[in-house]
N, C-alpha and C. Protein backbone atom coordinates (compact mmCIF):
# COMPACT_ATOMS: atom_id res chain seq x y z
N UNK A 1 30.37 9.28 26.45
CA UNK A 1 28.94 9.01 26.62
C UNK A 1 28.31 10.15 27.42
N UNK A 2 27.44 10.69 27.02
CA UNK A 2 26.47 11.69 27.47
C UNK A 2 25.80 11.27 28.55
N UNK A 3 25.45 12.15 29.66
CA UNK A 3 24.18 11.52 30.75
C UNK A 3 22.91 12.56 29.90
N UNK A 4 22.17 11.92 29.91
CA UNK A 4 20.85 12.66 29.23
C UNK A 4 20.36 13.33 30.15
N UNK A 5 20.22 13.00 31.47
CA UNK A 5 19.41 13.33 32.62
C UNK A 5 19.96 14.77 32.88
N UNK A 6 21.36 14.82 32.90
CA UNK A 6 22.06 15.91 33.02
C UNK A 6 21.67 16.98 32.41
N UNK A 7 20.94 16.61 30.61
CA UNK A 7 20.95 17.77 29.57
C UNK A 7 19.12 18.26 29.97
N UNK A 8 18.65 16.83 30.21
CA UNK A 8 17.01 17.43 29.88
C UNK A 8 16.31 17.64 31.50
N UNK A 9 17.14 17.75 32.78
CA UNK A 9 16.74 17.44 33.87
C UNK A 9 17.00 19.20 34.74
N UNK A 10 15.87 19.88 34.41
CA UNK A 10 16.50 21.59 34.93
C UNK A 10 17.38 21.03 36.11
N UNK A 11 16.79 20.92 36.92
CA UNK A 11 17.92 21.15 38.25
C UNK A 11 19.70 20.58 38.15
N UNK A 12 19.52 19.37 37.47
CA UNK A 12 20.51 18.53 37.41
C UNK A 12 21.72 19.16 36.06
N UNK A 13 20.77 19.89 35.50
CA UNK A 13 21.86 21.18 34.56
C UNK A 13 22.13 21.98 34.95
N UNK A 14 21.69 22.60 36.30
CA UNK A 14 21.76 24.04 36.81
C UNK A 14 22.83 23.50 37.65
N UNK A 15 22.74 22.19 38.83
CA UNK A 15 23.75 22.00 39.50
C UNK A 15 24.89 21.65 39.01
N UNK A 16 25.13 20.76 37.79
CA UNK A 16 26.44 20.44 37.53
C UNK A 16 27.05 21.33 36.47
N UNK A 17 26.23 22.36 36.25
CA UNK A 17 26.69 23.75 35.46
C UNK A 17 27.46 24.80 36.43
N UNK A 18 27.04 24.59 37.59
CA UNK A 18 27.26 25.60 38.84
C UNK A 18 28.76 24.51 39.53
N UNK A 19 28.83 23.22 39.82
CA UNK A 19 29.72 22.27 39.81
C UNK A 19 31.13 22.46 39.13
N UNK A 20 30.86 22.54 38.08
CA UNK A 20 32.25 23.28 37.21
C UNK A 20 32.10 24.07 37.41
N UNK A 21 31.46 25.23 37.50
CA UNK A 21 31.85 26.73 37.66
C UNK A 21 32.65 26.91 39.51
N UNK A 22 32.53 26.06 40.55
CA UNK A 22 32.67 25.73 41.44
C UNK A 22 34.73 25.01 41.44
N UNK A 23 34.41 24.10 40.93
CA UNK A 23 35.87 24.07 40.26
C UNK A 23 36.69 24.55 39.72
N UNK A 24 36.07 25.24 39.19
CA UNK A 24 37.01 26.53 38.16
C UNK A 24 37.80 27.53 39.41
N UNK A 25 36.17 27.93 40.38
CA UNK A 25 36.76 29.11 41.32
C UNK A 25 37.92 28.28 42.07
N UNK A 26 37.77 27.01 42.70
CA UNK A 26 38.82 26.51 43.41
C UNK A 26 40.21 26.25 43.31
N UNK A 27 40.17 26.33 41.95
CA UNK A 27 41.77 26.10 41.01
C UNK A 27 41.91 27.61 41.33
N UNK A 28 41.23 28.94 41.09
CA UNK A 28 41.73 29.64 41.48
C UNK A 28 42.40 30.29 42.81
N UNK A 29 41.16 29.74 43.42
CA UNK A 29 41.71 29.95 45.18
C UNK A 29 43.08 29.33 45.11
N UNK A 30 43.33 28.24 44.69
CA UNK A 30 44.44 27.11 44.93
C UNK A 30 45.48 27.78 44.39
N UNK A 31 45.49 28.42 43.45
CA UNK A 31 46.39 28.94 42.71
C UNK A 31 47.05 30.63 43.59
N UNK A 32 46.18 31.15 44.54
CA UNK A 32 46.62 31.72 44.82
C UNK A 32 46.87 31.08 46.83
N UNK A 33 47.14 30.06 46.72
CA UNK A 33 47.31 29.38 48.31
C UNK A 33 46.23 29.64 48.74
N UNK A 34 45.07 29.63 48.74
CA UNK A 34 43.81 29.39 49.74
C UNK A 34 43.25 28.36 49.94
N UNK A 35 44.25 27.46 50.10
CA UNK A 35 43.93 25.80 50.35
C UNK A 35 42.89 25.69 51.33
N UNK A 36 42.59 26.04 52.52
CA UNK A 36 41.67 25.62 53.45
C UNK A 36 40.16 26.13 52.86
N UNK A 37 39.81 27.20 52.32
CA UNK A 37 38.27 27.81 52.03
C UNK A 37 38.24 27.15 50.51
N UNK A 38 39.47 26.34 49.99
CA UNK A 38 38.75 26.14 48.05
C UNK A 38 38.10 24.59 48.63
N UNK A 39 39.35 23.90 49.86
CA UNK A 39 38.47 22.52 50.08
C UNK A 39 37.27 22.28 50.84
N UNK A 40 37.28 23.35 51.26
CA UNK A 40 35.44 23.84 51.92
C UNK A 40 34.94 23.76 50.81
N UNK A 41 34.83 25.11 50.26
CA UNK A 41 33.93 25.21 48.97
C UNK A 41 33.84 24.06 48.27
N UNK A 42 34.96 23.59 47.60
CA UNK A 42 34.51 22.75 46.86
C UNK A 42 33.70 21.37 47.39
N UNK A 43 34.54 20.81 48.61
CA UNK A 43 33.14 19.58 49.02
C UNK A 43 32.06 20.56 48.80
N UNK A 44 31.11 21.59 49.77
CA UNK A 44 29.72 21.74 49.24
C UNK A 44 29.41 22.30 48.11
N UNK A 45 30.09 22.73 47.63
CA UNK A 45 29.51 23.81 46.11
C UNK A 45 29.02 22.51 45.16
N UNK A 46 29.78 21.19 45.33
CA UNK A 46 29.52 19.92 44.63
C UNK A 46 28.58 19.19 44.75
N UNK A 47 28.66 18.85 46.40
CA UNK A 47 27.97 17.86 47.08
C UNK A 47 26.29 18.66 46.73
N UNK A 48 26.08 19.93 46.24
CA UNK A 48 24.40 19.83 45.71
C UNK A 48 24.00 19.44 44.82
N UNK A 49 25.16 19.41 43.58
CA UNK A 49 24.71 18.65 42.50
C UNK A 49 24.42 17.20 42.69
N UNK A 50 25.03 16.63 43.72
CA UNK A 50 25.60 15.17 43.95
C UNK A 50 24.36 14.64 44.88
N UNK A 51 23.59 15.54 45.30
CA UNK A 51 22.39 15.29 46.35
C UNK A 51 21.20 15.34 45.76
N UNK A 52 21.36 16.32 44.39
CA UNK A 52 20.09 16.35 43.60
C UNK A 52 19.96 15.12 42.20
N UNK A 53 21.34 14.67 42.18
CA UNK A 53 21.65 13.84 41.01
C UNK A 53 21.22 12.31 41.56
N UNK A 54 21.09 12.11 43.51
CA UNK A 54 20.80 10.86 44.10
C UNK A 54 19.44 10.78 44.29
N UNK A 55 19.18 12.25 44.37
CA UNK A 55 17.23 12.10 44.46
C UNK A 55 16.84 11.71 43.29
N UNK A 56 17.47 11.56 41.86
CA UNK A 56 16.95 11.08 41.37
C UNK A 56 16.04 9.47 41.13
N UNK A 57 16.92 8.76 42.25
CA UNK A 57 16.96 7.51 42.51
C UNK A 57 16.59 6.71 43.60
N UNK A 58 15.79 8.18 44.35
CA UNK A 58 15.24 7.72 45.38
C UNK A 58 14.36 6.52 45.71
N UNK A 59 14.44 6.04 46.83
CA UNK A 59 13.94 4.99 47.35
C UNK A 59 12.30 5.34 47.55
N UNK A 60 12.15 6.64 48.24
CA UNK A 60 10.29 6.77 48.05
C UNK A 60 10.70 8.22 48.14
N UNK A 61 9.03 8.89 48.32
CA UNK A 61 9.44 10.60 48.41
C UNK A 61 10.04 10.66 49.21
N UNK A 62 9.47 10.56 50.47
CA UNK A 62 10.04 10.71 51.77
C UNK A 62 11.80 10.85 51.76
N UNK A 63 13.05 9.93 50.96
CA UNK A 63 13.94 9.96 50.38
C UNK A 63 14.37 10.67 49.67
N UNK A 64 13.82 11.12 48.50
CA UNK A 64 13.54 12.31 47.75
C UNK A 64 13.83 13.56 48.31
N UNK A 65 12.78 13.57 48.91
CA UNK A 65 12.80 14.98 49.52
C UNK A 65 13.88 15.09 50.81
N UNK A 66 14.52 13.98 51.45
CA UNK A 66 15.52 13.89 52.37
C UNK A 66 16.64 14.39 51.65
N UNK A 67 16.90 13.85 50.48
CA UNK A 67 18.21 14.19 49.42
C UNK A 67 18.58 15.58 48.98
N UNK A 68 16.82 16.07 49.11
CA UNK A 68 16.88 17.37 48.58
C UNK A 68 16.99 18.55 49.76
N UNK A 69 16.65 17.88 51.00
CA UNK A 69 16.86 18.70 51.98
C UNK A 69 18.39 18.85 52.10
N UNK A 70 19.13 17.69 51.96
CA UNK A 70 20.57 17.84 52.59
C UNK A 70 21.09 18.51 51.58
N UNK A 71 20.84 18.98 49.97
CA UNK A 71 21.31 19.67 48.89
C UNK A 71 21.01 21.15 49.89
N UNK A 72 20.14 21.19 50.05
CA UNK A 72 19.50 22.94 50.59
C UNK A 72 20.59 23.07 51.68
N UNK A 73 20.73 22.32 52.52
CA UNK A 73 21.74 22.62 53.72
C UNK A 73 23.35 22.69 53.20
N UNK A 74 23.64 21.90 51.61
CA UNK A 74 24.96 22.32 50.81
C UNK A 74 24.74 23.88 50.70
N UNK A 75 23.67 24.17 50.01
CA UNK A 75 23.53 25.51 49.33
C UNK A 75 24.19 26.76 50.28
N UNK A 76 23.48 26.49 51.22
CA UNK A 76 23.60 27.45 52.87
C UNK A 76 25.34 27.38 53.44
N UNK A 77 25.98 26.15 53.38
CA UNK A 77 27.37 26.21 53.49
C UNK A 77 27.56 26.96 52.47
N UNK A 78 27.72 26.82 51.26
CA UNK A 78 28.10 27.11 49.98
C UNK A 78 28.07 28.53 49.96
N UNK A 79 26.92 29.48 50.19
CA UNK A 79 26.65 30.95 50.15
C UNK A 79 27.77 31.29 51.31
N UNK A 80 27.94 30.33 52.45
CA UNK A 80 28.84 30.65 53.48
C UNK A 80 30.33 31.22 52.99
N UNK A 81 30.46 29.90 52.67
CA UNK A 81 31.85 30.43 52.37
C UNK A 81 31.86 31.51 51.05
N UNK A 82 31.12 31.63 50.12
CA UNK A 82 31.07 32.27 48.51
C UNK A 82 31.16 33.82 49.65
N UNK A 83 30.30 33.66 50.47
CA UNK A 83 30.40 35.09 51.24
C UNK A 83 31.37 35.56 51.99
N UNK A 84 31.92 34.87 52.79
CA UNK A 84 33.18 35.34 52.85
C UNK A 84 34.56 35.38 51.54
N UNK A 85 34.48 35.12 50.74
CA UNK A 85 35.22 35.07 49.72
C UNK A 85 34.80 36.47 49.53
N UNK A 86 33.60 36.87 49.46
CA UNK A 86 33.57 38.12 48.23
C UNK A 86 33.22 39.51 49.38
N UNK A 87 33.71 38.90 50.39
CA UNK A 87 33.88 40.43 51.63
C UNK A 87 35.48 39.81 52.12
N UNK A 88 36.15 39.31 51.96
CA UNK A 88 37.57 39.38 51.88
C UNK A 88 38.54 40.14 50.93
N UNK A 89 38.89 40.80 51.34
CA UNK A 89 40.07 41.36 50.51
C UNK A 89 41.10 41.07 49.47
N UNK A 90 41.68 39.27 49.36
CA UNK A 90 41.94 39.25 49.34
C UNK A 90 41.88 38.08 48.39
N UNK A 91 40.43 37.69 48.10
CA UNK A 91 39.95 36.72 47.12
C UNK A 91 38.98 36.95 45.45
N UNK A 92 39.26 35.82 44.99
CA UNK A 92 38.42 37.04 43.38
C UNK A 92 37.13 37.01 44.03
N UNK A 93 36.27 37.38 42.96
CA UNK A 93 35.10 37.85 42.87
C UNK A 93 34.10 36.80 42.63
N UNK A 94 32.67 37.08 44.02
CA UNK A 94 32.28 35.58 43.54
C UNK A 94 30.55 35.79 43.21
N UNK A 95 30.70 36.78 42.63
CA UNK A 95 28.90 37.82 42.51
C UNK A 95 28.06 36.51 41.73
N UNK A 96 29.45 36.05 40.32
CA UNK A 96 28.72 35.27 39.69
C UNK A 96 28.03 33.96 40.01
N UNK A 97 28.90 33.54 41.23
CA UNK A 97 28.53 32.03 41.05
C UNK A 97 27.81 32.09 42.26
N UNK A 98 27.34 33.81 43.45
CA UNK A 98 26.34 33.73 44.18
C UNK A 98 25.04 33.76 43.27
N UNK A 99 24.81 34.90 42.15
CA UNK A 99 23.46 34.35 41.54
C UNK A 99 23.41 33.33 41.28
N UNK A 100 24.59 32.32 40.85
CA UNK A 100 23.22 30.99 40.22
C UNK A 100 23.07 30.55 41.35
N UNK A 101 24.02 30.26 42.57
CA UNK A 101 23.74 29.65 43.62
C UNK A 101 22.08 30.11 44.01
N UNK A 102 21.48 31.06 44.16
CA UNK A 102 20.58 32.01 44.33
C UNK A 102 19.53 30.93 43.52
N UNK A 103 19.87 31.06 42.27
CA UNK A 103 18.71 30.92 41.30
C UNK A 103 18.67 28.98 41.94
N UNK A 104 19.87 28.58 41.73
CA UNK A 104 19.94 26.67 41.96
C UNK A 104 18.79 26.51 43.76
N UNK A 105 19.03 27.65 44.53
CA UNK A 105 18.38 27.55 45.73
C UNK A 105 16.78 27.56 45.70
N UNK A 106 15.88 28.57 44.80
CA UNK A 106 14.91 28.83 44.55
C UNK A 106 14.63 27.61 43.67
N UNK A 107 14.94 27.34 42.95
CA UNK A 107 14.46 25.83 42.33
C UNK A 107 14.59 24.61 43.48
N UNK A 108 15.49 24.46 44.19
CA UNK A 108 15.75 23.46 45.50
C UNK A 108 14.32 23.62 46.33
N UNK A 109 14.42 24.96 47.05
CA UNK A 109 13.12 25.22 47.07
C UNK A 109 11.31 24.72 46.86
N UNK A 110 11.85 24.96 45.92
CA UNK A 110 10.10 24.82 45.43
C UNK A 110 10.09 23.70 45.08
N UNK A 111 10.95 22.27 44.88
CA UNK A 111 10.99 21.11 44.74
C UNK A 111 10.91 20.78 46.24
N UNK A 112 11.23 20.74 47.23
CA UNK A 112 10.89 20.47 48.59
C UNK A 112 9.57 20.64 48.73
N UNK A 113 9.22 22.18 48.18
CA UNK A 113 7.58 22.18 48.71
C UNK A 113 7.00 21.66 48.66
N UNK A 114 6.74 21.35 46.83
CA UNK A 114 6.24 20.91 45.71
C UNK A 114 5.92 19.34 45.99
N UNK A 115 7.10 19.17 46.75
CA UNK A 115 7.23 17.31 47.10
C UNK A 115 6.18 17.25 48.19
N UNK A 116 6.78 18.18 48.99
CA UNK A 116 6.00 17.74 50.58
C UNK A 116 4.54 17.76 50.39
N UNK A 117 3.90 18.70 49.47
CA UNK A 117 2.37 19.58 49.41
C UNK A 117 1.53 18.17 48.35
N UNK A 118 2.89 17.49 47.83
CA UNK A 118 2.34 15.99 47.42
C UNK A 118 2.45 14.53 48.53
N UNK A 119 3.07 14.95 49.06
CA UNK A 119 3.20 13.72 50.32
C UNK A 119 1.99 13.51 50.63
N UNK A 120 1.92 11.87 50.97
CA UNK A 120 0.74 11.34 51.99
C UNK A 120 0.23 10.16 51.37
């Protein structure tokens, strides 16, 4: 069974597109013993899809936009660790999954604004 919301919902395709791509990198970390930074990454690299997928269901804006704040504060872990990964020596390469992170942030973004500049 398909989630529709997933296919026709930008953000909610961008995050759980970035979600697997997030998984993918962690099997790799794992694969080469970097157990402690893949189970970082992976709780937040996830938990934004998982914050933008609950705002859908928010209780009022005010909720909404709470859901979407704590996604923005995933994002910011998330670049954390993606950044030390890709100034370590000793980990693959993580250029790709900092742009979408990049691009998933600027949409996070302007849905916060967008919300708040409608509040009241």
């Amino acid at each position: 069974m398909k989630d529709t919301s997933i296919e026709t919902n930008p953000i909610l395709k961008l995050t759980f597109s970035f979600s697997l791509d997030i998984m993918d990198y962690c099997e790799k970390l794992d694969t080469i013993k970097k157990y402690p930074l893949s189970k970082q990454l992976f709780k937040s690299g996830t938990s934004i899809g998982a914050n933008a997928n609950e705002a859908q269901d928010a209780e009022s804006k005010a909720d909404f936009i709470h859901k979407f704040k704590i996604a923005a504060k995933e994002i910011k872990e998330t670049k954390y660790w993606l950044l030390l990964c890709k100034h370590s020596k000793s980990y693959p390469d993580t250029d790709k999954l900092l742009q979408k992170l990049h691009e998933i942030e600027k949409v996070v973004n302007k849905i916060i604004a967008t919300s708040k500049s409608k509040q009241g």
